[in-house]
Protein backbone atom coordinates (compact mmCIF):
# COMPACT_ATOMS: atom_id res chain seq x y z
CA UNK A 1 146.45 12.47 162.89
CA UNK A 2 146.21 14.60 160.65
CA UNK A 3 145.90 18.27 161.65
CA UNK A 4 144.66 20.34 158.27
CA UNK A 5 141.46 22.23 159.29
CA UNK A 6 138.84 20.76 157.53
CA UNK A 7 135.46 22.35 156.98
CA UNK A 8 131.75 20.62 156.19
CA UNK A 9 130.94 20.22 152.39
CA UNK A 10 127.37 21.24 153.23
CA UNK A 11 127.07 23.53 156.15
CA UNK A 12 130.95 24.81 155.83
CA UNK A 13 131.61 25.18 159.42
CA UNK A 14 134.59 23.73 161.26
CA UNK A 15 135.43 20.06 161.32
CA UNK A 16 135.93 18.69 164.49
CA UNK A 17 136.75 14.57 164.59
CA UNK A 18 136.54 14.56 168.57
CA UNK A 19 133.20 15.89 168.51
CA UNK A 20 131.92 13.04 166.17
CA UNK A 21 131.99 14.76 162.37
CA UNK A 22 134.08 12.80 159.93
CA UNK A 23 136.40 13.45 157.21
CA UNK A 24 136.59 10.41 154.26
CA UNK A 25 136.55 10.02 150.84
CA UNK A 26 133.49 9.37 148.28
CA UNK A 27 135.65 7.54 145.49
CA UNK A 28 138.26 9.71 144.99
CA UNK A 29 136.97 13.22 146.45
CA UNK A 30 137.91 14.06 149.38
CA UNK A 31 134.68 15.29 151.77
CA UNK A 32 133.72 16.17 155.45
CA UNK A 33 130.51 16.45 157.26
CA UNK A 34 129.66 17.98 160.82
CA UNK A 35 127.83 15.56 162.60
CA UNK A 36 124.64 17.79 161.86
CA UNK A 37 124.88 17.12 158.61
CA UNK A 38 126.11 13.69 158.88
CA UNK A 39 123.22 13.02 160.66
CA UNK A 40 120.71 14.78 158.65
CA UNK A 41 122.03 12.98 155.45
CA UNK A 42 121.40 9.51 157.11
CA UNK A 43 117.93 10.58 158.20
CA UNK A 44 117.21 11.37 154.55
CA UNK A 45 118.80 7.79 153.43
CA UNK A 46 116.27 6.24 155.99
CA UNK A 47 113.27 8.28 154.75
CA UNK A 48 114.00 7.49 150.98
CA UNK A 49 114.37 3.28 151.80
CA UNK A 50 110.72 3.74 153.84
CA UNK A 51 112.90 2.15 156.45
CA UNK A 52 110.64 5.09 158.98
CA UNK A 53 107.90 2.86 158.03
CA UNK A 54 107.51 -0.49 160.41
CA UNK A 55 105.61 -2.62 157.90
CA UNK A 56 108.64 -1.94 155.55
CA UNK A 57 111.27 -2.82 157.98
CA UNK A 58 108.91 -6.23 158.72
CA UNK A 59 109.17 -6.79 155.18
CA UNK A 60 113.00 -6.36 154.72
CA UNK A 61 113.64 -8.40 158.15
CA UNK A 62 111.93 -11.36 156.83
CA UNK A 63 113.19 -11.06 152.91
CA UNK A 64 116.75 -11.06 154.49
CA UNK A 65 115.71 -14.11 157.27
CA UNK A 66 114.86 -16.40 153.71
């Protein structure tokens, strides 16, 4: 494992990979995220698809079922 301290792109505290925050690459930059952040970024992906909204979900559940 790698041991270089790593800190979040967004909130810049402390990685820690036990705790659940991850450090990967988008393309070819190198990034980390606290699980806070991690976390808030999905939340924001889910809001953006309307996948918050049931009749959406319904809608993409039976487009993918055809």
């Amino acid at each position: 494992m790698d041991k270089k301290v790593y800190n979040c792109n967004i909130c810049d505290s402390e990685i820690d990979i036990d705790n659940g925050d991850i450090v990967g690459y988008f393309g070819i930059c190198k990034v980390a995220f606290c699980v806070w952040c991690l976390s808030s970024m999905t939340d924001m992906v889910i809001q953006l698809n309307g996948f918050n909204d049931i009749t959406v979900l319904k809608e993409r559940i039976k487009e993918l079922k055809e």
